[in-house]
Protein backbone atom coordinates (compact mmCIF):
# COMPACT_ATOMS: atom_id res chain seq x y z
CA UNK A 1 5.81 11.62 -19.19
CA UNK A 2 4.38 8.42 -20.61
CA UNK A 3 6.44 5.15 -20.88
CA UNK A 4 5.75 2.49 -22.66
CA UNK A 5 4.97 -0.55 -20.31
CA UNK A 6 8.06 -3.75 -20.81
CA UNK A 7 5.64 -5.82 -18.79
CA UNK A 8 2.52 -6.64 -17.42
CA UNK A 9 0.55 -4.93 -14.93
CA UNK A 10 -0.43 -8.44 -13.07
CA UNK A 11 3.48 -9.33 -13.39
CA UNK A 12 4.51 -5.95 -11.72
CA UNK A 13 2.23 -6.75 -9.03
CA UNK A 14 3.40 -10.36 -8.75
CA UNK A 15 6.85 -9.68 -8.58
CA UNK A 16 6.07 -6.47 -6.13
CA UNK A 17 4.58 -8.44 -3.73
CA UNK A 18 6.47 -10.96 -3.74
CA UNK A 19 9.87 -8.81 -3.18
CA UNK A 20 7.48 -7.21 -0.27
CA UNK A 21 7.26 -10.87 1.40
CA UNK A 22 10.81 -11.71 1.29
CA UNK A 23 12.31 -8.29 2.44
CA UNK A 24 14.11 -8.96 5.52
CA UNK A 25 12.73 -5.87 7.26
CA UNK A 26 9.28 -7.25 7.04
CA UNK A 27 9.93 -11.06 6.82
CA UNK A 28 11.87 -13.33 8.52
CA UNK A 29 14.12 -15.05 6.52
CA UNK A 30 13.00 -18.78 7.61
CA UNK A 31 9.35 -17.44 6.55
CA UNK A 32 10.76 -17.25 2.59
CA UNK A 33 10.58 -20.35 2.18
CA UNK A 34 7.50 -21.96 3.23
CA UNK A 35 4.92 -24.15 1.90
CA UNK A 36 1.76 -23.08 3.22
CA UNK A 37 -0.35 -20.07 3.00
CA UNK A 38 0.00 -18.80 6.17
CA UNK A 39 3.79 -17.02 7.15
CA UNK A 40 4.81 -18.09 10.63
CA UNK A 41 4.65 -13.79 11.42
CA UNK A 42 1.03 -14.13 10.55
CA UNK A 43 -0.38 -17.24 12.45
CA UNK A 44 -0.91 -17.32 15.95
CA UNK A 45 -2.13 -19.47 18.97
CA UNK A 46 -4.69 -17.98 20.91
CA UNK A 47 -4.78 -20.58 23.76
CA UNK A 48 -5.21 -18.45 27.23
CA UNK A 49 -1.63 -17.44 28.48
CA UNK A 50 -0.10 -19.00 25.22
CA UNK A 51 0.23 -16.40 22.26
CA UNK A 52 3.13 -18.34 20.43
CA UNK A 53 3.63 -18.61 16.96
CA UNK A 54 1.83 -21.44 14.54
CA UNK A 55 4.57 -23.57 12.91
CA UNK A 56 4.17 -26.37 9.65
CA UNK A 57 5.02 -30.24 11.40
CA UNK A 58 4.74 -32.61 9.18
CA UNK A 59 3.65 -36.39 9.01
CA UNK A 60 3.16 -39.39 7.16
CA UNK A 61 6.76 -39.03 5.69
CA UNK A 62 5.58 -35.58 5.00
CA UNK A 63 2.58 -35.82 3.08
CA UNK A 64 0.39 -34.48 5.67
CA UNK A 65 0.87 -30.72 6.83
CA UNK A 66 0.20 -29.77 10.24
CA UNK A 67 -0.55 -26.03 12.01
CA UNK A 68 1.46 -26.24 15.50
CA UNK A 69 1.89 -24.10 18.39
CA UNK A 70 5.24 -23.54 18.75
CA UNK A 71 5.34 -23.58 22.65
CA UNK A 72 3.64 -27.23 22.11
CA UNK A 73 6.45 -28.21 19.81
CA UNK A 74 9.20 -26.49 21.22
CA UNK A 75 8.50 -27.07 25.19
CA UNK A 76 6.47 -29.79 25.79
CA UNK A 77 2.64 -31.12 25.61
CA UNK A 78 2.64 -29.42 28.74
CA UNK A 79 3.30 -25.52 27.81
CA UNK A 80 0.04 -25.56 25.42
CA UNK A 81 -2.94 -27.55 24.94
CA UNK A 82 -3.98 -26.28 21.11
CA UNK A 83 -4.70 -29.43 18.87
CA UNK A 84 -2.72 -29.62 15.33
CA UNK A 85 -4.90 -28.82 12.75
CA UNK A 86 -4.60 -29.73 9.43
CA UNK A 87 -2.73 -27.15 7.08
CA UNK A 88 -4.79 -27.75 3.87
CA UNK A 89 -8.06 -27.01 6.44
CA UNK A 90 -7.01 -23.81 7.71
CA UNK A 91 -6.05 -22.30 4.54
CA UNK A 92 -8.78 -23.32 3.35
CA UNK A 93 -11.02 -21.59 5.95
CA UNK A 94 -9.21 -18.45 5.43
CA UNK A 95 -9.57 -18.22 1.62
CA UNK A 96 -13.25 -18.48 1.94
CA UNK A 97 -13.46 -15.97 4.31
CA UNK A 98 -11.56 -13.93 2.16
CA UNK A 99 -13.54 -14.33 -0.53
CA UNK A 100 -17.08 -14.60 1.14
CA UNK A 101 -16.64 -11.40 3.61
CA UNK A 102 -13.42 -9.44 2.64
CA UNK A 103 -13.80 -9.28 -0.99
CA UNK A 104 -17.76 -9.72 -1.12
CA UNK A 105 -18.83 -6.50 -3.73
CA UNK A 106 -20.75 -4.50 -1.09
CA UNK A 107 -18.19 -4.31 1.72
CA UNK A 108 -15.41 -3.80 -0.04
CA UNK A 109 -16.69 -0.88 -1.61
CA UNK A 110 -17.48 0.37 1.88
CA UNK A 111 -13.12 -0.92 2.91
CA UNK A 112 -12.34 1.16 -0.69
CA UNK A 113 -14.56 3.85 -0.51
CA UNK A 114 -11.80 6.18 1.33
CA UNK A 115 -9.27 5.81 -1.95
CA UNK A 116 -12.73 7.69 -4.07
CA UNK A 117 -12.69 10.28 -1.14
CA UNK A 118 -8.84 10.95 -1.42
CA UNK A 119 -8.59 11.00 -4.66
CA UNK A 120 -11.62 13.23 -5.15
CA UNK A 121 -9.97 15.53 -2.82
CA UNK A 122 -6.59 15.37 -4.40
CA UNK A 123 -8.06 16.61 -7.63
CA UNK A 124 -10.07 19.39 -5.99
CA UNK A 125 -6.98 20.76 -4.32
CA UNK A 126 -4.93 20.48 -7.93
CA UNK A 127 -7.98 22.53 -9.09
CA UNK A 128 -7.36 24.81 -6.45
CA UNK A 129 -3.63 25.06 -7.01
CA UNK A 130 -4.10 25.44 -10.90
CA UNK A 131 -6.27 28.65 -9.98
CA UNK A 132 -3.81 30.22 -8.10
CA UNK A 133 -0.72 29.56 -10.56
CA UNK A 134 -2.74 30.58 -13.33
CA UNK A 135 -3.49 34.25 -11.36
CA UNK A 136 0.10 34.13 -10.22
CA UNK A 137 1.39 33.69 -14.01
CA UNK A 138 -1.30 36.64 -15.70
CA UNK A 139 0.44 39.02 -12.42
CA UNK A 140 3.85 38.45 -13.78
CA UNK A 141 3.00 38.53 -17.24
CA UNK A 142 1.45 41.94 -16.15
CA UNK A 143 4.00 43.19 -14.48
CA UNK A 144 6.68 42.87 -17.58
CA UNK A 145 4.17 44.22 -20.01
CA UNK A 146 3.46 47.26 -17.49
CA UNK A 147 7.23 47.91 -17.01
CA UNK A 148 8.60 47.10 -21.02
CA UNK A 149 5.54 49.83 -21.73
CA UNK A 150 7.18 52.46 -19.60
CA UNK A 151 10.28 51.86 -21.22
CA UNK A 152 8.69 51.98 -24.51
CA UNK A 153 7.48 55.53 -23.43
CA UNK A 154 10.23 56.58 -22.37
CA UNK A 155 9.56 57.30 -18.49
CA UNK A 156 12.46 54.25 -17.62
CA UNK A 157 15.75 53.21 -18.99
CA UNK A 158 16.34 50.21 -20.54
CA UNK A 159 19.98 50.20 -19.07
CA UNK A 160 18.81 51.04 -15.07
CA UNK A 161 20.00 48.06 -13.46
CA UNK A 162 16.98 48.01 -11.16
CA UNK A 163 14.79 47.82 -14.39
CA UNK A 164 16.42 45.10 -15.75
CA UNK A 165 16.56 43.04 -12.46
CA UNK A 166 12.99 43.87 -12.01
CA UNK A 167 12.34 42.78 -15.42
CA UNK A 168 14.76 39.58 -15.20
CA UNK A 169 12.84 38.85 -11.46
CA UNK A 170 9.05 38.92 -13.04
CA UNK A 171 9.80 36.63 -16.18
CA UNK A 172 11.19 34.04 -13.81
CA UNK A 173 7.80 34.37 -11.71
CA UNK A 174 5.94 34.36 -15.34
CA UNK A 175 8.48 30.84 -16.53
CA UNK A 176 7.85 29.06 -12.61
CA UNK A 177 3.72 29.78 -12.84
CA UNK A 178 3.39 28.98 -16.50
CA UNK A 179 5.52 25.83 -15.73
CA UNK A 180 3.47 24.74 -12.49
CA UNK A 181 0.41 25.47 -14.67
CA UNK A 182 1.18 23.07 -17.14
CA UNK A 183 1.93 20.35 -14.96
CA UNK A 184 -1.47 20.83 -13.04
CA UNK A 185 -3.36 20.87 -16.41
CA UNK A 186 -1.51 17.60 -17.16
CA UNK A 187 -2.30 16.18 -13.98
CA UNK A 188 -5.59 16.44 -14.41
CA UNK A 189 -6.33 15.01 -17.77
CA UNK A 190 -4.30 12.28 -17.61
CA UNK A 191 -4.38 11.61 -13.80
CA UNK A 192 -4.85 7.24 -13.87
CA UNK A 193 -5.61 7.78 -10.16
CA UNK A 194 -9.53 8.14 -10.43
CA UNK A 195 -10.86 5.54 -8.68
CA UNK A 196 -14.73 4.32 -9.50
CA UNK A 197 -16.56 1.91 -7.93
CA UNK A 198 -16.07 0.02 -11.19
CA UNK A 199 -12.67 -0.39 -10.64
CA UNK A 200 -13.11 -1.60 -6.80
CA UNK A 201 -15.45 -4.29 -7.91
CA UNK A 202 -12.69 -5.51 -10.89
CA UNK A 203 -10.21 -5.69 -8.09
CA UNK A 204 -12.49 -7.70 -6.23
CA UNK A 205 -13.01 -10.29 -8.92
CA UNK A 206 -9.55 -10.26 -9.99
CA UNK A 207 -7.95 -10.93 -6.93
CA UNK A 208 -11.12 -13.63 -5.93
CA UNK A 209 -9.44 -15.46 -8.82
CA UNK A 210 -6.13 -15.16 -8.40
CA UNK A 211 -6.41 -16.06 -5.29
CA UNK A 212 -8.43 -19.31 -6.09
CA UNK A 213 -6.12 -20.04 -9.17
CA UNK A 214 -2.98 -18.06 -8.89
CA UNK A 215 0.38 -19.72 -8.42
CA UNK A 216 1.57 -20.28 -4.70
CA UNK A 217 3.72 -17.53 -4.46
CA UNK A 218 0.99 -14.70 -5.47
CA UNK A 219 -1.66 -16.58 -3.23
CA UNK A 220 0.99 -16.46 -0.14
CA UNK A 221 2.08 -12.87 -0.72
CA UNK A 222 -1.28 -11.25 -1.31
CA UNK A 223 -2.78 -13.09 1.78
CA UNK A 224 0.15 -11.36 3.39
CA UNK A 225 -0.46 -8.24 2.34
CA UNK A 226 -3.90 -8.11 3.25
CA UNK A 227 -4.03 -9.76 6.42
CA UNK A 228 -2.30 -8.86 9.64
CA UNK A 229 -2.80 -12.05 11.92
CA UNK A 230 -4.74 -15.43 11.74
CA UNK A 231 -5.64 -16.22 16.02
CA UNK A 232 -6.35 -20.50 16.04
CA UNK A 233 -7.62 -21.40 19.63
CA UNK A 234 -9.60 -24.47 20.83
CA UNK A 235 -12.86 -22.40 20.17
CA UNK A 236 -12.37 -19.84 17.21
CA UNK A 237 -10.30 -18.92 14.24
CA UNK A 238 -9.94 -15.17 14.58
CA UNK A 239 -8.79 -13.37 11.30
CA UNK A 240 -7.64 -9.71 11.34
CA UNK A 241 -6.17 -7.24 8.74
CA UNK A 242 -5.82 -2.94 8.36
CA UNK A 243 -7.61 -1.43 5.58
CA UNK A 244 -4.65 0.27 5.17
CA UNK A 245 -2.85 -2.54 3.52
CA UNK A 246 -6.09 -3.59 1.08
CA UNK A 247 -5.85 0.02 0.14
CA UNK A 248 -2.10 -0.71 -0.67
CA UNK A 249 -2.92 -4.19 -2.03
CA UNK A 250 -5.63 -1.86 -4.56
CA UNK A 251 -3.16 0.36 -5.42
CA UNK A 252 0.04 -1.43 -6.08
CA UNK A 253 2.60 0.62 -6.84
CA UNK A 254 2.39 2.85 -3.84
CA UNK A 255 5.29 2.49 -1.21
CA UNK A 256 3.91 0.07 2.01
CA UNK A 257 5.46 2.18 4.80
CA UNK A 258 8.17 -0.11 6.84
CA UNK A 259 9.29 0.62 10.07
CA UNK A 260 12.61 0.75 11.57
CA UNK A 261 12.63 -2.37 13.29
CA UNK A 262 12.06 -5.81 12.52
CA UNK A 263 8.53 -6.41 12.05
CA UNK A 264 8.65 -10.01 12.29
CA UNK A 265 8.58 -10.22 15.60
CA UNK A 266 4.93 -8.12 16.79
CA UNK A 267 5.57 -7.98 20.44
CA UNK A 268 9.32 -6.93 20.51
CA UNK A 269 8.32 -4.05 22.85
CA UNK A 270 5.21 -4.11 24.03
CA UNK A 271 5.78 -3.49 27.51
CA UNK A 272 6.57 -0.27 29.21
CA UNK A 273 10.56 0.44 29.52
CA UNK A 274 13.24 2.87 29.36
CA UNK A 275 12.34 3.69 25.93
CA UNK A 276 9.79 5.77 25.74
């Protein structure tokens, strides 16, 4: 049934994404709080042998922000050899790469194109399933008129018990099919999950600007949402994300699976052990 909407679409996605980013399950708690764009879970060092985590160090009496490997920071000089780098600079870097490869029209309509497929498909198989209750409805509604005939004629008794549970057992099967029927039809006209390539491209632009002019909060959650790990090393910044979570990004109010474990930490059990 259709409800009337208390607020915004761009709210509901602002406040879902942000209660996505602070969930303990996915976030660490000390990540909540932070000023830059990039979490802690989703910045890396990719010196050789190093693979720690980027933290914020600050200086100037803290108005300068600084990307640091943790081993660096936490060890010594010694542990890891990756050079600060201003914060301002790498988010910065991976905003326009964002915008300039990620959300550029033509690929993501190719990233997107598999939400057209799926929802083509979904429809075809609703088709399919309307077909079938439809036939399965005209059999029941067949089979009463067949069996209230013979009583009319008088070749069964109204008062045979295995007439009237026969009867009672076929206008259930008539009330389920006509019932599934008319939540097929339904589903089909006023299905709000087709997807054109109209839409993909307003997503695109919507979230180019948001991201650009959006309030801290959206810009941090939605660059969380989309992108899986940022790799600095002395040579390359390395930016990765699933297509699975821009699909999830596109379509908002769809459940981001979670798994059973703290995700906050990547490489909890990478390694080969007992469990299997």
């Amino acid at each position: 049934m259709e409800c009337p909407a208390i607020v915004s679409e761009e709210q509901f996605a602002a406040v879902e994404c942000r209660r996505a980013s602070r969930n303990p399950r996915n976030t660490a708690p000390r990540v909540v709080t932070g000023v830059t764009l990039l979490p802690a879970k989703i910045a890396q060092c990719g010196q050789p042998g190093c693979g720690g985590g980027l933290t914020v160090r600050t200086g100037k009496g803290g108005r300068y922000r600084y990307y640091n490997c943790q081993h660096r920071v936490n060890r010594s000089a010694q542990a890891c050899d990756l050079q600060p780098i201003r914060s301002e600079a790498l988010d910065d870097i991976v905003m326009r790469a964002i915008e300039r490869r990620l959300l550029d029209p033509v690929h993501l309509r190719q990233l997107l194109s598999g939400l057209i497929e799926r929802t083509d498909a979904a429809d075809e198989r609703r088709r399919k399933a309307l077909a079938l209750a439809r036939q399965a409805r005209t059999e029941a509604q067949k089979a009463v008129s067949n069996l209230l005939l013979l009583v009319e004629q008088g070749a069964l008794s109204p008062k045979d018990p295995a007439i009237v549970e026969r009867l009672a057992a076929n206008r259930a099967r008539e009330r389920a099919a006509a019932t599934e029927v008319d939540s097929l039809e339904r589903q089909l006209n006023i299905s709000r999950r087709t997807i054109t390539l109209e839409m993909i491209d307003a997503f695109g632009v919507a979230l180019r600007e948001k991201l650009r002019g959006g309030s801290p909060d959206f810009r941090r959650a939605y660059v969380s949402l989309i992108i899986d790990r940022v790799t600095l090393s002395g040579s390359e910044i390395r930016i990765s994300g699933s297509k699975a979570a821009l699909e999830h990004a596109f379509v908002k109010d769809e459940a981001m699976p979670v798994g059973a474990v703290p995700i906050f930490d990547r490489e909890w059990c990478r390694l080969q052990d007992s469990n299997l």
